[in-house]
N, C-alpha and C. Protein backbone atom coordinates (compact mmCIF):
# COMPACT_ATOMS: atom_id res chain seq x y z
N UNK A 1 270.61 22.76 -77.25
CA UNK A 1 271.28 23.39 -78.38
C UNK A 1 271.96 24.66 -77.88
N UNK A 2 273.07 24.80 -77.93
CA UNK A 2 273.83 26.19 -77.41
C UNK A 2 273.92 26.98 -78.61
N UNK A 3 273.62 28.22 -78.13
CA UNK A 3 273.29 29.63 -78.37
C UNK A 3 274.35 30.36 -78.80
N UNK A 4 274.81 31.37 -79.70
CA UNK A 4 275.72 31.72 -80.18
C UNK A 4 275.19 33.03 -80.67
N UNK A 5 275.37 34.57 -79.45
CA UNK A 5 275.11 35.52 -80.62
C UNK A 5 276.10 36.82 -80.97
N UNK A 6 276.33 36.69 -82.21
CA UNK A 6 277.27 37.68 -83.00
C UNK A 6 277.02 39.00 -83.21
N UNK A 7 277.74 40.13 -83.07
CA UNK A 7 277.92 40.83 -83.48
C UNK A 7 278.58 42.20 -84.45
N UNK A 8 278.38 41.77 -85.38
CA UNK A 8 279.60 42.63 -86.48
C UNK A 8 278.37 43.28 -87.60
N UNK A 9 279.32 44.19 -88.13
CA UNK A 9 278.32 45.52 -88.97
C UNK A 9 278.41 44.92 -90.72
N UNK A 10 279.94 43.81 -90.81
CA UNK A 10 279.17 43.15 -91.94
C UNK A 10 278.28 42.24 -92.63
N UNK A 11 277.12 42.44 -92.85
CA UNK A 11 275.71 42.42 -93.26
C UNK A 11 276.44 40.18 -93.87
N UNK A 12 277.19 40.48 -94.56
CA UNK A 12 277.40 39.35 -95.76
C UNK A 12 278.50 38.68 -94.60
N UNK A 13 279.46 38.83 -93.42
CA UNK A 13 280.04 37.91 -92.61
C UNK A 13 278.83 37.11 -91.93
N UNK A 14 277.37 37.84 -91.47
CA UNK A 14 276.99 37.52 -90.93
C UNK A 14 275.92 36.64 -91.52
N UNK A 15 275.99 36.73 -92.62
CA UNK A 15 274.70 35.44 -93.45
C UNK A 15 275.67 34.00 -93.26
N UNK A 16 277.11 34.43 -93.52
CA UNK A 16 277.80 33.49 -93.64
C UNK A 16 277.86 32.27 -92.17
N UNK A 17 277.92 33.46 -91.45
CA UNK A 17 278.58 32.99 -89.97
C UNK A 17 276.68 32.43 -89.53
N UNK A 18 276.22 32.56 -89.98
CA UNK A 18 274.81 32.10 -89.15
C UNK A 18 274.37 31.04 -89.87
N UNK A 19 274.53 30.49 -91.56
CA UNK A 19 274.88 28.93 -92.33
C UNK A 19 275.46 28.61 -91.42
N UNK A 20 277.04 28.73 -91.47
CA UNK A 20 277.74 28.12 -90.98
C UNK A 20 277.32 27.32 -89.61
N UNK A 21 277.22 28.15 -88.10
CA UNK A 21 276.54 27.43 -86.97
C UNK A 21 275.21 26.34 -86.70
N UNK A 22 274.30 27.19 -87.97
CA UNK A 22 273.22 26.39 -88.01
C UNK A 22 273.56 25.49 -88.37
N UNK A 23 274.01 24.97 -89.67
CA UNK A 23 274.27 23.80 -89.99
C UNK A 23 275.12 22.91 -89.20
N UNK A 24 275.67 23.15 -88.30
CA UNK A 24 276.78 22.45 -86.81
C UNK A 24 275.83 22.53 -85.81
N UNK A 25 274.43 22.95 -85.91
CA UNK A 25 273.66 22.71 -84.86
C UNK A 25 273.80 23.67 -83.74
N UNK A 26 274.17 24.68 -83.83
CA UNK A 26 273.78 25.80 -82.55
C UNK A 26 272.61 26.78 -83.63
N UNK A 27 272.22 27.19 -82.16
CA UNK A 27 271.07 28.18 -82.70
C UNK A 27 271.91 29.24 -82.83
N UNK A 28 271.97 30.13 -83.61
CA UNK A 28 272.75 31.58 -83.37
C UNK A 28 271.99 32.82 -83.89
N UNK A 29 272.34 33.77 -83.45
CA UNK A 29 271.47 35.30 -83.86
C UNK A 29 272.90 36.03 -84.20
N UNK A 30 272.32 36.84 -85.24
CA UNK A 30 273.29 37.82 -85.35
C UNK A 30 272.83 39.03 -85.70
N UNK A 31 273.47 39.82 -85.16
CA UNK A 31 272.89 41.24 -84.89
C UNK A 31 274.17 42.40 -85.98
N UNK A 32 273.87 43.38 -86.03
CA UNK A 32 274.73 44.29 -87.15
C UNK A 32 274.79 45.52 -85.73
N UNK A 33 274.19 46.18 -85.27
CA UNK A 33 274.33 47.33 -84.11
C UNK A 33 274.62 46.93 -82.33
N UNK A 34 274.77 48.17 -81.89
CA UNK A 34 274.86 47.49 -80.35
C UNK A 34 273.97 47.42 -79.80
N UNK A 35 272.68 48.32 -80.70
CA UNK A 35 271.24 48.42 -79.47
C UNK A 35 270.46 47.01 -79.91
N UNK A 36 270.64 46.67 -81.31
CA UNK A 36 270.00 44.95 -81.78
C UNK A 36 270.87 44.01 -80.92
N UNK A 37 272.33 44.19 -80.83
CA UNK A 37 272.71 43.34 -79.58
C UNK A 37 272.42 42.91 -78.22
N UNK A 38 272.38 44.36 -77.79
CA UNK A 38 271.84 44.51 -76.15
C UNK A 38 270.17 44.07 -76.01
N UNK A 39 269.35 44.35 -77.00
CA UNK A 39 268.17 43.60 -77.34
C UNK A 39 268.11 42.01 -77.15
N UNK A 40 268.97 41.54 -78.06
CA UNK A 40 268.71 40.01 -78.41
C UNK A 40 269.37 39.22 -76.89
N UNK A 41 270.66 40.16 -76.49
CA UNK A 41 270.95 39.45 -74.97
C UNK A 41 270.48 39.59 -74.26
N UNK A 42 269.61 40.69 -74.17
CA UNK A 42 268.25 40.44 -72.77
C UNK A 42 267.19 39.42 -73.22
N UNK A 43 266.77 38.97 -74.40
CA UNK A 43 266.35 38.20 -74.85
C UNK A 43 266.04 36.64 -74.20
N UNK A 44 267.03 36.38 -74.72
CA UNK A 44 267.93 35.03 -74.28
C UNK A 44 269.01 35.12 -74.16
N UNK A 45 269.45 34.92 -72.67
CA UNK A 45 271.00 34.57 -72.42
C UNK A 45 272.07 33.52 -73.72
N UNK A 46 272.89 33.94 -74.18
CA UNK A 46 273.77 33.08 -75.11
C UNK A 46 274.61 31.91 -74.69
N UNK A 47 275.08 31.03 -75.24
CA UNK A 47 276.38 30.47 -74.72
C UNK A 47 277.88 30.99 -74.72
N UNK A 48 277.33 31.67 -75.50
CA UNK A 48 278.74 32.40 -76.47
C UNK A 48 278.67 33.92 -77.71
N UNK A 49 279.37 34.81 -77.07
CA UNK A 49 279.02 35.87 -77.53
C UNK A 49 280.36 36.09 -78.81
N UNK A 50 280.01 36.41 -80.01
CA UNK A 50 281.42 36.49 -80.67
C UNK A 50 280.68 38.33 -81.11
N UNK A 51 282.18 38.68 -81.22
CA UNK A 51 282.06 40.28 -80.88
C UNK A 51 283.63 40.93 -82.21
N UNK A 52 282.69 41.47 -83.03
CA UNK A 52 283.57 42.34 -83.79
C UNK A 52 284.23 43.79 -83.42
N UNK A 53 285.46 44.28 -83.51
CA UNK A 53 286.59 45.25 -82.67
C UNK A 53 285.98 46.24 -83.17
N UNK A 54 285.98 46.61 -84.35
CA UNK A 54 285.73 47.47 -85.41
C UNK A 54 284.19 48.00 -85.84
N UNK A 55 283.36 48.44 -85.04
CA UNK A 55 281.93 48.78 -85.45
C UNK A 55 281.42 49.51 -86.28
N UNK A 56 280.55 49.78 -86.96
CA UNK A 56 280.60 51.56 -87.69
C UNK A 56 279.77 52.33 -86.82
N UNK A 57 279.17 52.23 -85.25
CA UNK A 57 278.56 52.41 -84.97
C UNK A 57 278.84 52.23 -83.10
N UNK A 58 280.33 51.85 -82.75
CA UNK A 58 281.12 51.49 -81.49
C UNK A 58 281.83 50.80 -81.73
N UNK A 59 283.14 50.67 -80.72
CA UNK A 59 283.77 49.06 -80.56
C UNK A 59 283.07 48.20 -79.99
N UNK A 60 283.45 47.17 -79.86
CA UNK A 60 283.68 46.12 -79.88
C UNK A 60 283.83 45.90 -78.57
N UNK A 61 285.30 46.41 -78.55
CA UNK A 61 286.18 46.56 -77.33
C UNK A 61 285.38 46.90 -76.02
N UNK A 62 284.66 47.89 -76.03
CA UNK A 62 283.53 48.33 -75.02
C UNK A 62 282.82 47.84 -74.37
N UNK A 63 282.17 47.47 -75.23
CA UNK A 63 281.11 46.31 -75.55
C UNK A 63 281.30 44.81 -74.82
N UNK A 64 282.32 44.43 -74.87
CA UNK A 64 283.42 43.22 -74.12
C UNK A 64 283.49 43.72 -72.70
N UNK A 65 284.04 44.68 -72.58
CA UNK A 65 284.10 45.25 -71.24
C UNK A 65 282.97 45.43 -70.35
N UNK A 66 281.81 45.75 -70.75
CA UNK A 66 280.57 45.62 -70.76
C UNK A 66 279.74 45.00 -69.63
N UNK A 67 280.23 43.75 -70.80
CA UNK A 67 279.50 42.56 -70.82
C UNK A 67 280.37 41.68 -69.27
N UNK A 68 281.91 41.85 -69.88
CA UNK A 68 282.17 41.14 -68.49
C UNK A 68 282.50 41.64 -67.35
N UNK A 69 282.27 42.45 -66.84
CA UNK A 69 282.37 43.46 -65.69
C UNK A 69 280.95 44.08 -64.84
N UNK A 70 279.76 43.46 -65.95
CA UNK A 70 278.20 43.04 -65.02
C UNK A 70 278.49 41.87 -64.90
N UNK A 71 277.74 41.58 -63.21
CA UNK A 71 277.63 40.52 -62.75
C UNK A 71 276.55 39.35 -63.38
N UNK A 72 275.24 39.66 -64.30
CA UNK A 72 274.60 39.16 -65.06
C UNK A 72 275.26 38.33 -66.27
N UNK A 73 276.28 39.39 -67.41
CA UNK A 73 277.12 38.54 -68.32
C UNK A 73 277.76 38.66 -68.03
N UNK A 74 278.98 38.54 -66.85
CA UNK A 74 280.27 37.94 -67.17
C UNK A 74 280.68 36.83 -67.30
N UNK A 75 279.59 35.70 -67.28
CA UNK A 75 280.69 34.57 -66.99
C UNK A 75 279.92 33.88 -68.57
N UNK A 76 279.43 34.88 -69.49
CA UNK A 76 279.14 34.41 -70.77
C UNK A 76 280.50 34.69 -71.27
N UNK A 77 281.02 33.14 -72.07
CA UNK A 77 282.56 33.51 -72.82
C UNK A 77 282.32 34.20 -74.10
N UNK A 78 283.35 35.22 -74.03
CA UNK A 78 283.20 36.55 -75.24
C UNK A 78 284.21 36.50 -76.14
N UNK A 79 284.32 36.43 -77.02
CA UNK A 79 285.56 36.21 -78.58
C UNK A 79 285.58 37.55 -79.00
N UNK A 80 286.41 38.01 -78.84
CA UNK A 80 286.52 39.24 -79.73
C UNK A 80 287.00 39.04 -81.44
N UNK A 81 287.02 39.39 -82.79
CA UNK A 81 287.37 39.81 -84.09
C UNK A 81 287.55 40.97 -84.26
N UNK A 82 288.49 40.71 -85.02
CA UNK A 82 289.41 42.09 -85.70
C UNK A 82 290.61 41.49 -86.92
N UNK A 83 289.85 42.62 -88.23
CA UNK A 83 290.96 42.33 -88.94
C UNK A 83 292.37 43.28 -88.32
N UNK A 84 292.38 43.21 -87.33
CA UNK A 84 293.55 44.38 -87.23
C UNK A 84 294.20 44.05 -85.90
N UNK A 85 295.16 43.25 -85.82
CA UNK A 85 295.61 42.61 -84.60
C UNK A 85 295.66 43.18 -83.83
N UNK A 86 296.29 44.68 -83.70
CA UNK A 86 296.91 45.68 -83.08
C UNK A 86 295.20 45.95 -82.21
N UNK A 87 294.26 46.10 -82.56
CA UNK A 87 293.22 46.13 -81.72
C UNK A 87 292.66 45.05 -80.95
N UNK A 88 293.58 44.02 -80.97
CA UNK A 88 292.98 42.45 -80.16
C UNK A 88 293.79 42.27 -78.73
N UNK A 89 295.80 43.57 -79.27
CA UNK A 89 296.63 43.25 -78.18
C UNK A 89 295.90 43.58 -76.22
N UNK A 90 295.08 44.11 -76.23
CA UNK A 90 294.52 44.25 -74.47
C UNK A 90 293.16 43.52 -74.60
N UNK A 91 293.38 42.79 -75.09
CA UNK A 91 291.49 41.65 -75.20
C UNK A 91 291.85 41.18 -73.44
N UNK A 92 293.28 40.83 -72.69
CA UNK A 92 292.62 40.51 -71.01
C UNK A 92 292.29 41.29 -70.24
N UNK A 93 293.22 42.89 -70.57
CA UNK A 93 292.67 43.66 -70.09
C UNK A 93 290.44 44.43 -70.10
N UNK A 94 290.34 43.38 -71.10
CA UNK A 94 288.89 44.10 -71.47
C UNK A 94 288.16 42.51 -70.89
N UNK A 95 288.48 41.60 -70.38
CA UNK A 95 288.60 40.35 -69.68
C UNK A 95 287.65 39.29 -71.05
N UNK A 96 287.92 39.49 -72.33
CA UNK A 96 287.31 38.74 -73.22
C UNK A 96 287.99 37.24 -72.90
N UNK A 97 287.74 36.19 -73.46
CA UNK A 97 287.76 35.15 -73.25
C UNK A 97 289.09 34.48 -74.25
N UNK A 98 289.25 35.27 -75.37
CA UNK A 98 289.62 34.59 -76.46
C UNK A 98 289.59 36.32 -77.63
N UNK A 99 290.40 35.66 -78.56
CA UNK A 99 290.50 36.49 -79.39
C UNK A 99 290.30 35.68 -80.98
N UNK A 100 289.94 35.85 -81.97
CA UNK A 100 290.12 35.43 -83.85
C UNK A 100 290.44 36.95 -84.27
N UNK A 101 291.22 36.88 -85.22
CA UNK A 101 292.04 37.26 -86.46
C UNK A 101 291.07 37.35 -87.32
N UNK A 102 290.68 38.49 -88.14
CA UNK A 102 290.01 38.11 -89.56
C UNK A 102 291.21 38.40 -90.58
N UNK A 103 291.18 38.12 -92.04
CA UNK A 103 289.97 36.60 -92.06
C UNK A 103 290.69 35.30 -91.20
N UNK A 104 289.78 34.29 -90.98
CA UNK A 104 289.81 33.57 -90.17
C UNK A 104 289.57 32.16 -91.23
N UNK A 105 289.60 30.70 -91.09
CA UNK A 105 289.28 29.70 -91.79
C UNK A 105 288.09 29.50 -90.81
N UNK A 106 286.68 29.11 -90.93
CA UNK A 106 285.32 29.13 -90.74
C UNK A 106 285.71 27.79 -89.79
N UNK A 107 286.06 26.77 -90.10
CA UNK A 107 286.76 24.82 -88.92
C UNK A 107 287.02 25.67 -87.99
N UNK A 108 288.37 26.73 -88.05
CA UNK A 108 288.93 26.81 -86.96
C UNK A 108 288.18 27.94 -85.48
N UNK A 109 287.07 29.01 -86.31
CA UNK A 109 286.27 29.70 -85.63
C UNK A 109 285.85 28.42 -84.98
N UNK A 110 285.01 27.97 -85.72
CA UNK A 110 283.97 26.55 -85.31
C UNK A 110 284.44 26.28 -84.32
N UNK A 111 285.51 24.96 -83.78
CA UNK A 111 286.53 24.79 -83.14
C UNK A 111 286.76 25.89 -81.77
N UNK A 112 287.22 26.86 -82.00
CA UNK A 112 287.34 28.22 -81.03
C UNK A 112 286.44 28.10 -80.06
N UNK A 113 285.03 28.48 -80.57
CA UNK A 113 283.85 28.82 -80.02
C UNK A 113 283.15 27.91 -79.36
N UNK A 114 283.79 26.26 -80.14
CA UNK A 114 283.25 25.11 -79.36
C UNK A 114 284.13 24.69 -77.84
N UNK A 115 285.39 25.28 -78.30
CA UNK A 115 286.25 24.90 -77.05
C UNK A 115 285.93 25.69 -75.69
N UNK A 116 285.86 27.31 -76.56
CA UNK A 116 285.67 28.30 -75.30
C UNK A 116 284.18 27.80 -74.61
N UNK A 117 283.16 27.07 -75.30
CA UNK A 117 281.80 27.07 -74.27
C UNK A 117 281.80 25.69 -73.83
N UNK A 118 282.86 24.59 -74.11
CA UNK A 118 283.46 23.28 -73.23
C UNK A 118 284.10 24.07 -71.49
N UNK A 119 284.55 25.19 -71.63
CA UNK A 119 285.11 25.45 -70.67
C UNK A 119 285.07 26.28 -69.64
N UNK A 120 283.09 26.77 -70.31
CA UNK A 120 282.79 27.53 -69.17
C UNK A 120 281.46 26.60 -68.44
């Protein structure tokens, strides 16, 4: 079962977004801060990290950079979100994998997240 864990600060995307996977059969966690993040990924390694731009509490953006620039997670594929495009334009420079748009249609996340962990 591949692993899926999220991070974004809205409380109600993330009830949504964790129905949603479960019921498609990945296990997923979702976390609201960066220190419940960095927690749950020492945890268990993910298949797939989806990562909100906009934190109330950090970016996003950082966070991405992070992740793929240790030799431990980089080669976990990272999605960045943002309702705000203008913060998605340097997602290669921050070497994320992929980028979503909020709002987003829930198929086409689905879809996204299934393609990006076909291809790592």
């Amino acid at each position: 079962m591949a692993a899926i864990l999220v991070l974004d600060d809205s409380r109600e995307l993330l009830d949504v977004l964790e129905v949603v996977f479960t019921m498609r059969g990945y296990k997923v966690r979702c976390t609201s801060t960066k220190d419940s993040f960095l927690k749950e990924l020492n945890i268990e390694r993910p298949n797939i990290v989806l990562l909100d731009v906009m934190l109330s509490e950090g970016d996003g953006r950082e966070i991405c950079y992070e992740l793929k620039t240790n030799d431990s997670t980089k080669d976990i594929p990272t999605i960045l979100m943002s309702a705000s495009p203008a913060t998605l334009r340097d997602y290669k420079t921050l070497h994320a994998d992929g980028i979503i748009e909020k709002p987003f249609n829930i198929s086409d996340l689905v879809i996204a997240l299934h393609n990006h962990m076909q291809q790592k």
